[in-house]
Protein backbone atom coordinates (compact mmCIF):
# COMPACT_ATOMS: atom_id res chain seq x y z
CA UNK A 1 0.00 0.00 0.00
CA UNK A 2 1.18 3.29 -1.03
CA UNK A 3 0.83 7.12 -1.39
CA UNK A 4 3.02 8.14 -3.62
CA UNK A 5 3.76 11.35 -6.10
CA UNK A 6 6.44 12.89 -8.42
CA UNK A 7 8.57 15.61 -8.41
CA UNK A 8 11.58 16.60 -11.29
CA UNK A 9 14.23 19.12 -10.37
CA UNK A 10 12.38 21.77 -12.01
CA UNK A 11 9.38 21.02 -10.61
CA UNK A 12 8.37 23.83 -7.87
CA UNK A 13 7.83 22.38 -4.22
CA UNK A 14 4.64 23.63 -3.88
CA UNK A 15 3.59 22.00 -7.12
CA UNK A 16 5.20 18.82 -5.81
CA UNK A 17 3.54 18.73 -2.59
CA UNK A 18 0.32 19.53 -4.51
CA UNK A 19 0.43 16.13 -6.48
CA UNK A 20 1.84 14.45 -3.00
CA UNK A 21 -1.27 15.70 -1.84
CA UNK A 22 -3.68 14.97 -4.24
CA UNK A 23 -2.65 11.35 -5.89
CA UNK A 24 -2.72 9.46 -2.50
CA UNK A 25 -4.08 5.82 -3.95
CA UNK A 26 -3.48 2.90 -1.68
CA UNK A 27 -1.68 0.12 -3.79
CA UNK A 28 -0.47 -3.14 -2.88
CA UNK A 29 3.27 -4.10 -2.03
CA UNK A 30 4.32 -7.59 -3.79
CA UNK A 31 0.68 -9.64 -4.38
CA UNK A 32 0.44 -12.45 -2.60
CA UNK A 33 2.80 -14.76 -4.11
CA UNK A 34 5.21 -12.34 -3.79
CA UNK A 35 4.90 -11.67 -0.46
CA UNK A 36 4.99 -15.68 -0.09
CA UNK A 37 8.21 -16.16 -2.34
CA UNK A 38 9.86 -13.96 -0.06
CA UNK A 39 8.97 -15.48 3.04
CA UNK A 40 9.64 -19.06 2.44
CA UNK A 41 12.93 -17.93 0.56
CA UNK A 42 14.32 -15.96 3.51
CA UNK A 43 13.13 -18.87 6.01
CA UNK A 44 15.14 -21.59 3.51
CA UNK A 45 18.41 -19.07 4.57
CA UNK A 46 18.13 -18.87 7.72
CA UNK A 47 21.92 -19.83 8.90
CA UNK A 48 22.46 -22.90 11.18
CA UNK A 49 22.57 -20.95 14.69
CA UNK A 50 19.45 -20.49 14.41
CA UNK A 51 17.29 -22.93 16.72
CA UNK A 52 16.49 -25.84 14.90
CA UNK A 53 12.77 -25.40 16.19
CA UNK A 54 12.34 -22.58 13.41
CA UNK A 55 12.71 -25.39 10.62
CA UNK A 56 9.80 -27.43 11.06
CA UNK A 57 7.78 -27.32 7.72
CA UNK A 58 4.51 -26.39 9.51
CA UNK A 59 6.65 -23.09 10.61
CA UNK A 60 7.37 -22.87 7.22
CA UNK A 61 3.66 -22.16 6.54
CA UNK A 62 2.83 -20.17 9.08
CA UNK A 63 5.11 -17.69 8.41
CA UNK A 64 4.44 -18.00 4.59
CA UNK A 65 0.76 -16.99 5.68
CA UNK A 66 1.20 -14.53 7.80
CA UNK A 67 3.65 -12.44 5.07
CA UNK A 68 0.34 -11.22 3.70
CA UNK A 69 -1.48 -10.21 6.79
CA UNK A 70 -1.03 -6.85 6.92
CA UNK A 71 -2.40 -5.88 3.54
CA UNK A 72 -5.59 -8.33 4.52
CA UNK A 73 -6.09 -5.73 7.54
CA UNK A 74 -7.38 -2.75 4.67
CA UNK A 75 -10.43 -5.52 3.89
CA UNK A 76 -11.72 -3.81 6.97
CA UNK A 77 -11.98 -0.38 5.51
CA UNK A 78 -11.83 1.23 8.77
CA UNK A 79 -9.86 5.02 8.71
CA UNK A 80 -8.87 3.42 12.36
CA UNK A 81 -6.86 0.81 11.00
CA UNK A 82 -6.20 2.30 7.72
CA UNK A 83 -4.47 5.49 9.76
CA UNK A 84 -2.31 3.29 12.17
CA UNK A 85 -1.17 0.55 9.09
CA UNK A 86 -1.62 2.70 5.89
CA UNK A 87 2.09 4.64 6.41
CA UNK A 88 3.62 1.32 6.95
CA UNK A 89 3.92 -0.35 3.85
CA UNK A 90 5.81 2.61 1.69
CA UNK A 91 8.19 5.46 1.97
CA UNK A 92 8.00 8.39 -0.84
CA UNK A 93 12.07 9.27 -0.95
CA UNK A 94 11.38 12.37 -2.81
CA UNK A 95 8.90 14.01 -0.71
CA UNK A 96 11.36 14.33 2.34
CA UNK A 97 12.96 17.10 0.45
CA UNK A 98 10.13 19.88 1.13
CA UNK A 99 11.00 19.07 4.81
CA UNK A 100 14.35 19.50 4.81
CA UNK A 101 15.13 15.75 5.34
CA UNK A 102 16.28 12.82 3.26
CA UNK A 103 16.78 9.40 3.62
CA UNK A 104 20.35 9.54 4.71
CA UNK A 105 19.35 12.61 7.05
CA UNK A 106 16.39 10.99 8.83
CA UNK A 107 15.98 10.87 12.54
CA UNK A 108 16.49 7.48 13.96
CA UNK A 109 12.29 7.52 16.00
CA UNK A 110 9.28 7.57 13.88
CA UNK A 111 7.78 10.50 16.66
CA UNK A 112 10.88 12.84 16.14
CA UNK A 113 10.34 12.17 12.42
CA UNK A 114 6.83 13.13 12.76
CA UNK A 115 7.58 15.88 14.95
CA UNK A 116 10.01 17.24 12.09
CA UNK A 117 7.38 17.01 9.72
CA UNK A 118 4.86 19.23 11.52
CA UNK A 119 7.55 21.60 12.55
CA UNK A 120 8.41 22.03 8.81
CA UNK A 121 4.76 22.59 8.17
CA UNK A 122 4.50 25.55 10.72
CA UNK A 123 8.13 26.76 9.39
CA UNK A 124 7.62 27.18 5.83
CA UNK A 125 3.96 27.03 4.75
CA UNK A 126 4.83 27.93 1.41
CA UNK A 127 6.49 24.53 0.40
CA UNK A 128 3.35 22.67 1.42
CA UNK A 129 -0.39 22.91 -0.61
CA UNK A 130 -3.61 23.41 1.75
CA UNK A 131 -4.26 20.80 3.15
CA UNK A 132 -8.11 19.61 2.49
CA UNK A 133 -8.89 17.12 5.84
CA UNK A 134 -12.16 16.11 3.92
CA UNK A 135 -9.84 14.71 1.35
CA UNK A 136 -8.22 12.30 4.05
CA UNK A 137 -10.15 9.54 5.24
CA UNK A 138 -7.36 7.75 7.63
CA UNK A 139 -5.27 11.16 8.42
CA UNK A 140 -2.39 9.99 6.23
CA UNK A 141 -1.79 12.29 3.30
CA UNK A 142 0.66 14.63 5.42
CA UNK A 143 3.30 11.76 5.37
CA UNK A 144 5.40 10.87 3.17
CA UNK A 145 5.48 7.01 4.40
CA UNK A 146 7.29 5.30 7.60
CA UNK A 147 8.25 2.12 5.94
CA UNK A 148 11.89 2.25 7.81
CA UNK A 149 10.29 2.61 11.51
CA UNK A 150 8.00 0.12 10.54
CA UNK A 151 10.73 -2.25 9.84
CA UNK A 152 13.31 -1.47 12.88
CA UNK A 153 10.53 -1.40 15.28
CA UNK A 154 9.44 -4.86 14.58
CA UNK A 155 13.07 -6.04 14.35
CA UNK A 156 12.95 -4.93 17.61
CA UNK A 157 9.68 -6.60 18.77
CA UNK A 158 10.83 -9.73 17.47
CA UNK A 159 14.02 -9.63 19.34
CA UNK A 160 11.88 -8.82 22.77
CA UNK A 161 10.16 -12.14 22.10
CA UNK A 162 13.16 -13.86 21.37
CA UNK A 163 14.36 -12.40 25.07
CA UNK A 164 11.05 -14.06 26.71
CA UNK A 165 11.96 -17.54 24.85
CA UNK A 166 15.57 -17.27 25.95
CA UNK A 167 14.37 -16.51 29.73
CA UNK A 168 12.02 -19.25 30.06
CA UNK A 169 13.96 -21.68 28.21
CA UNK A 170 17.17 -20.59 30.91
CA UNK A 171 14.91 -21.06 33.60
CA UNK A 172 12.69 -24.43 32.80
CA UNK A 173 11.94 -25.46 35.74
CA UNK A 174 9.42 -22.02 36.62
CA UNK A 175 7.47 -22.12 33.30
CA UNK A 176 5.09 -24.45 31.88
CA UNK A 177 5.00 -25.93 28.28
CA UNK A 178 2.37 -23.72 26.86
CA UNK A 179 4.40 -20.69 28.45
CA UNK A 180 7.01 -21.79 25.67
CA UNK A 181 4.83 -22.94 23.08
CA UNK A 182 2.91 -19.35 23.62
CA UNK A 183 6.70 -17.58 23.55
CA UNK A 184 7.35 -19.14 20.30
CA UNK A 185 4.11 -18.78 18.73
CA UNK A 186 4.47 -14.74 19.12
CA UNK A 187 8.35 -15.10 17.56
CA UNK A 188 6.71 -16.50 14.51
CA UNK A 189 3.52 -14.06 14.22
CA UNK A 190 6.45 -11.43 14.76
CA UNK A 191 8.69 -12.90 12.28
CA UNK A 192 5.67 -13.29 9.93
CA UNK A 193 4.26 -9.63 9.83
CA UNK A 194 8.14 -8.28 10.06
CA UNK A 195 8.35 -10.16 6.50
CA UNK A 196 5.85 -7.84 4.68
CA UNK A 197 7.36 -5.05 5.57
CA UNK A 198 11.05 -5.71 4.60
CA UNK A 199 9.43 -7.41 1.07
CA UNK A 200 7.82 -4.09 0.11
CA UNK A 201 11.16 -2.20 0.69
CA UNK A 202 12.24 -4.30 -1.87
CA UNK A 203 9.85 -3.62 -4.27
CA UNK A 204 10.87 -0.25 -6.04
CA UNK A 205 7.90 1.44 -6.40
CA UNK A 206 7.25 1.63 -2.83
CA UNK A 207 10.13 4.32 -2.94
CA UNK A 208 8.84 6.50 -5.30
CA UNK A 209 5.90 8.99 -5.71
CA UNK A 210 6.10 7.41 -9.08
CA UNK A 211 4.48 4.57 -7.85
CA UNK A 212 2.01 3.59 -10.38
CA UNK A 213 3.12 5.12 -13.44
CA UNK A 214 5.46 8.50 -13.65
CA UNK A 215 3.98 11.43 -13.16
CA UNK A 216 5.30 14.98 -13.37
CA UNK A 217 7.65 16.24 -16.11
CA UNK A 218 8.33 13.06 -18.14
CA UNK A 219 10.97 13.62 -20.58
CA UNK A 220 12.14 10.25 -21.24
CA UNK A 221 8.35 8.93 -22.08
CA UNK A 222 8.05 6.19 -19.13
CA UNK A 223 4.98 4.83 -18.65
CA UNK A 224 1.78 6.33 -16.88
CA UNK A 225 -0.68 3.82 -17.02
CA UNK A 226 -1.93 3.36 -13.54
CA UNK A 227 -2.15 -0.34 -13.52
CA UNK A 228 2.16 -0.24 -13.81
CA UNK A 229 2.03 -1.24 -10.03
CA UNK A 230 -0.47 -3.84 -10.05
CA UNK A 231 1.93 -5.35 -12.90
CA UNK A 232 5.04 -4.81 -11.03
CA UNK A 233 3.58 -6.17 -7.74
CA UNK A 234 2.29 -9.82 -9.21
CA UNK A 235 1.83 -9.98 -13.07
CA UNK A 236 5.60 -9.77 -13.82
CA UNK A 237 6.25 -12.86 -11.40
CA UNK A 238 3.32 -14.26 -13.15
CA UNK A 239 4.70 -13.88 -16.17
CA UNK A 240 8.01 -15.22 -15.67
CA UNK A 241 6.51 -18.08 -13.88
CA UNK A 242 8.82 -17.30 -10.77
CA UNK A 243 8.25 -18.89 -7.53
CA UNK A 244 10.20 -20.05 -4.51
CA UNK A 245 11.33 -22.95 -5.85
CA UNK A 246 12.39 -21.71 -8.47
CA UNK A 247 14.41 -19.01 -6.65
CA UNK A 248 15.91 -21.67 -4.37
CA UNK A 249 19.09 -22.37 -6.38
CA UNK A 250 20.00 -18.70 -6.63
CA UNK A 251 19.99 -17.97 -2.90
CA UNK A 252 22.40 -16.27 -1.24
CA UNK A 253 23.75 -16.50 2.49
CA UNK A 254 22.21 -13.90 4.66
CA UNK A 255 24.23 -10.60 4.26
CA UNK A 256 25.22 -9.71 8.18
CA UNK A 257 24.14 -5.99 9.73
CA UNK A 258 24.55 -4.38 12.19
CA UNK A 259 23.59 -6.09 15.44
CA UNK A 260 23.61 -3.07 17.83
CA UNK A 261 21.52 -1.24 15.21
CA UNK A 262 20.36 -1.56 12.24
CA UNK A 263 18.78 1.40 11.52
CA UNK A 264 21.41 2.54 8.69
CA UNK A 265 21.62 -0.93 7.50
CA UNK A 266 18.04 -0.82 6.48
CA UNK A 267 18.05 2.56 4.99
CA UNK A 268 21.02 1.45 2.45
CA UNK A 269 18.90 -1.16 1.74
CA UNK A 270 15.95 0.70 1.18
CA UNK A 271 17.87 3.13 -0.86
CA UNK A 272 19.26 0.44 -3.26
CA UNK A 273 15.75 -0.41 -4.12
CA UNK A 274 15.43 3.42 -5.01
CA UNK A 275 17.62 3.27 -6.79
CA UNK A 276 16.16 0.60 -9.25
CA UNK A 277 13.23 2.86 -9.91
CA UNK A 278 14.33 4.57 -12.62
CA UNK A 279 15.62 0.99 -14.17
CA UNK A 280 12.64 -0.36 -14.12
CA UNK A 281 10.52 2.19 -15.77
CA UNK A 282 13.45 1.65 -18.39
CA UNK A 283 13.16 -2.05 -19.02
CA UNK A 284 9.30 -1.22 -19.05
CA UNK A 285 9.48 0.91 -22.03
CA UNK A 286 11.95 -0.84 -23.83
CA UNK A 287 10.23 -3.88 -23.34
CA UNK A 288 12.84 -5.99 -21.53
CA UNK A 289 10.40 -6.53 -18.93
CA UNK A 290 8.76 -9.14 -20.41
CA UNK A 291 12.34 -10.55 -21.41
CA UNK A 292 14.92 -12.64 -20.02
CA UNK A 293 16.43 -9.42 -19.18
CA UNK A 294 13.21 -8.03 -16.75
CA UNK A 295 13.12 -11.66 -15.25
CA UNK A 296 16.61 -11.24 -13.85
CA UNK A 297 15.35 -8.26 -12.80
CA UNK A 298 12.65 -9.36 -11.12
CA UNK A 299 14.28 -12.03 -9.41
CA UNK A 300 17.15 -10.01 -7.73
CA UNK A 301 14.30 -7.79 -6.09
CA UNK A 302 12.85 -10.91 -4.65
CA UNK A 303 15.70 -12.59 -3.52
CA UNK A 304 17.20 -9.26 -2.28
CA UNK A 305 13.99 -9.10 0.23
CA UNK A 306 14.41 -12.64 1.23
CA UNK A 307 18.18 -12.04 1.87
CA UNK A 308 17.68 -8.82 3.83
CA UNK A 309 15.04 -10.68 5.43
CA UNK A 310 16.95 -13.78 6.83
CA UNK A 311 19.34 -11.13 8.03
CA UNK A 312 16.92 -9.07 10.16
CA UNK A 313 15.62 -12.37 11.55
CA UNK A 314 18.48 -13.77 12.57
CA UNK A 315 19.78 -10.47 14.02
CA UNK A 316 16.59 -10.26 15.97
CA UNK A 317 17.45 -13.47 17.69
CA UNK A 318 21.15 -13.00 18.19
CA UNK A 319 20.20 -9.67 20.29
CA UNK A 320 18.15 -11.51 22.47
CA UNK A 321 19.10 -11.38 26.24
CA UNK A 322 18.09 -12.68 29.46
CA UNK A 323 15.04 -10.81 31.18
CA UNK A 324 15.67 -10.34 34.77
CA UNK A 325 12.88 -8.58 35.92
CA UNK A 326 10.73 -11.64 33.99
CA UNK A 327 12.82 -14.06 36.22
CA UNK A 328 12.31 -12.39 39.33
CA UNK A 329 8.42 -12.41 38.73
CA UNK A 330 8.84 -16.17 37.93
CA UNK A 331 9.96 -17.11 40.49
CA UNK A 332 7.48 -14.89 42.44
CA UNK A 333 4.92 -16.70 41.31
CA UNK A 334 6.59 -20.06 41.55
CA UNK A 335 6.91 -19.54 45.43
CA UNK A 336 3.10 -18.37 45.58
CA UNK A 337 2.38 -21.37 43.74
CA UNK A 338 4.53 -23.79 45.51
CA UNK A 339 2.74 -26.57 48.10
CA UNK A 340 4.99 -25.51 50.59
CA UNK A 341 4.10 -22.08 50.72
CA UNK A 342 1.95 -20.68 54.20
CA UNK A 343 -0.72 -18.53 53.26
């Protein structure tokens, strides 16, 4: 799901905010199989430390399923949900620029990035369009996208469950088996919604305000049909007939990042799919999409995700730690609990 506009160079900010404004459409990341590729490529890569629990086929699944769930939340059409998961899926690069930010430049928390936003509202009026609340169902059009929060936030979740597992599994003998079997059925739902997020980064066009079809001064004659997305999201892998199996011999060993943080990690990442944009509106309109050429293509943005994916997993894990507060109130309650204890 996306907002997304253009601006060129010459193109005036106000003007630029003005289609920012105005051509918010919500648009899918990767379609399903996609979003499913992705998943079960990254879980294939997962590196040997990792606990041999995660490579039960029926895992496998889950987390396959649950790569999708985020963009089945907007069959609710409620502005609620729409306004807190809307943001998450994209990040328009070019639209930081009215706001004196890019994506080199941005602050590390999504609420001092929002902060900065408003703050360059109030500052400099002129840069932005009047803004028309009527026009904004969820309360989203004033951002350009938080797809990098989005991303280290749930890295960050995930390792937090990873810390529960760790403590109970350290301390066996004051925890129960569903207290485990609970602990690693939130890793996976973690693991499985973290997925979606890191795919779309992947896909260019969640970079871009040209994100279905360009728009704005088009010199070089790319494409503005406004079904380029939809095309780009499933009937490309369609069309190539790619799929995870067929992916599997061209995987590559998870990349490493940074364990401490990963915040710049994921923003070169994100920027390399920028990058790409332009490239692919390219091979559209020479036709090499629909070659051998656009299916190489294709299948380095997929097994990109997956790679960057595998990586943010297993990074998750390795930053787990011991809980000691959790083990204190464990073994609180195992004394309340115990048949020796005197009420």
């Amino acid at each position: 799901m996306t907002i997304r506009r253009q601006r060129t160079a010459a193109m005036p900010i106000a003007m630029m905010m003005s289609i920012f404004l105005l051509s918010a459409v919500p648009s899918r990341g990767w379609d399903e199989k996609g979003h499913q590729i992705i998943a079960q490529s990254a879980w294939k890569s997962l590196p040997e430390t990792m606990p041999k629990w995660l490579g039960d086929p029926e895992i496998g699944k889950q987390l396959v399923y649950l790569s999708t769930e985020s963009d089945r939340w907007r069959g609710q059409h409620s502005p609620y949900l729409d306004h807190i998961n809307n943001l998450n899926h994209y990040m328009d690069i070019e639209h930081l620029e009215p706001f004196g930010l890019s994506l080199q430049t941005l602050p590390r928390f999504r609420r001092e990035f929002l902060d900065t936003l408003a703050i360059m509202r109030e500052k400099h009026p002129d840069r932005f369009e009047a803004y028309d609340r009527k026009r904004d169902r969820a309360y989203t059009r004033k951002v350009p996208g938080i797809l990098p929060y989005r991303i280290v936030e749930l890295q960050w979740k995930l390792s937090a469950g990873w810390t529960t597992l760790k403590t109970y599994e350290q301390h066996r003998d004051l925890v129960t088996d569903d207290m485990i079997r609970f602990a690693r059925g939130t890793i996976i739902h973690t693991m499985g919604i973290l997925s979606h997020y890191v795919a779309d980064a992947a896909q260019p066009l969640h970079t871009t305000q040209h994100y279905n079809g360009w728009i704005g001064d088009n010199p070089n004659g790319y494409t503005t049909e406004r079904t380029f997305h939809r095309f780009i999201d499933g009937g490309v892998i369609e069309l190539h007939d790619i799929s995870a199996n067929s992916l599997t011999p061209k995987l590559r060993k998870p990349r490493r990042i940074a364990r401490e943080d990963s915040w710049s990690d994921v923003l070169a990442y994100i920027n390399a799919s920028f990058a790409q944009v332009e490239p692919l509106y390219q091979m559209e309109k020479s036709g090499k999409l629909r070659q051998a050429d656009g299916k190489v293509f294709i299948e380095e943005r997929l097994i990109d995700a997956s790679d960057m994916l595998a990586a943010i997993w297993t990074v998750a894990y390795e930053n787990a730690v011991i809980d000691d507060f959790r083990v204190r109130q464990l073994r609180k309650s195992a004394t309340r609990t115990s048949p020796n204890h005197d009420d």
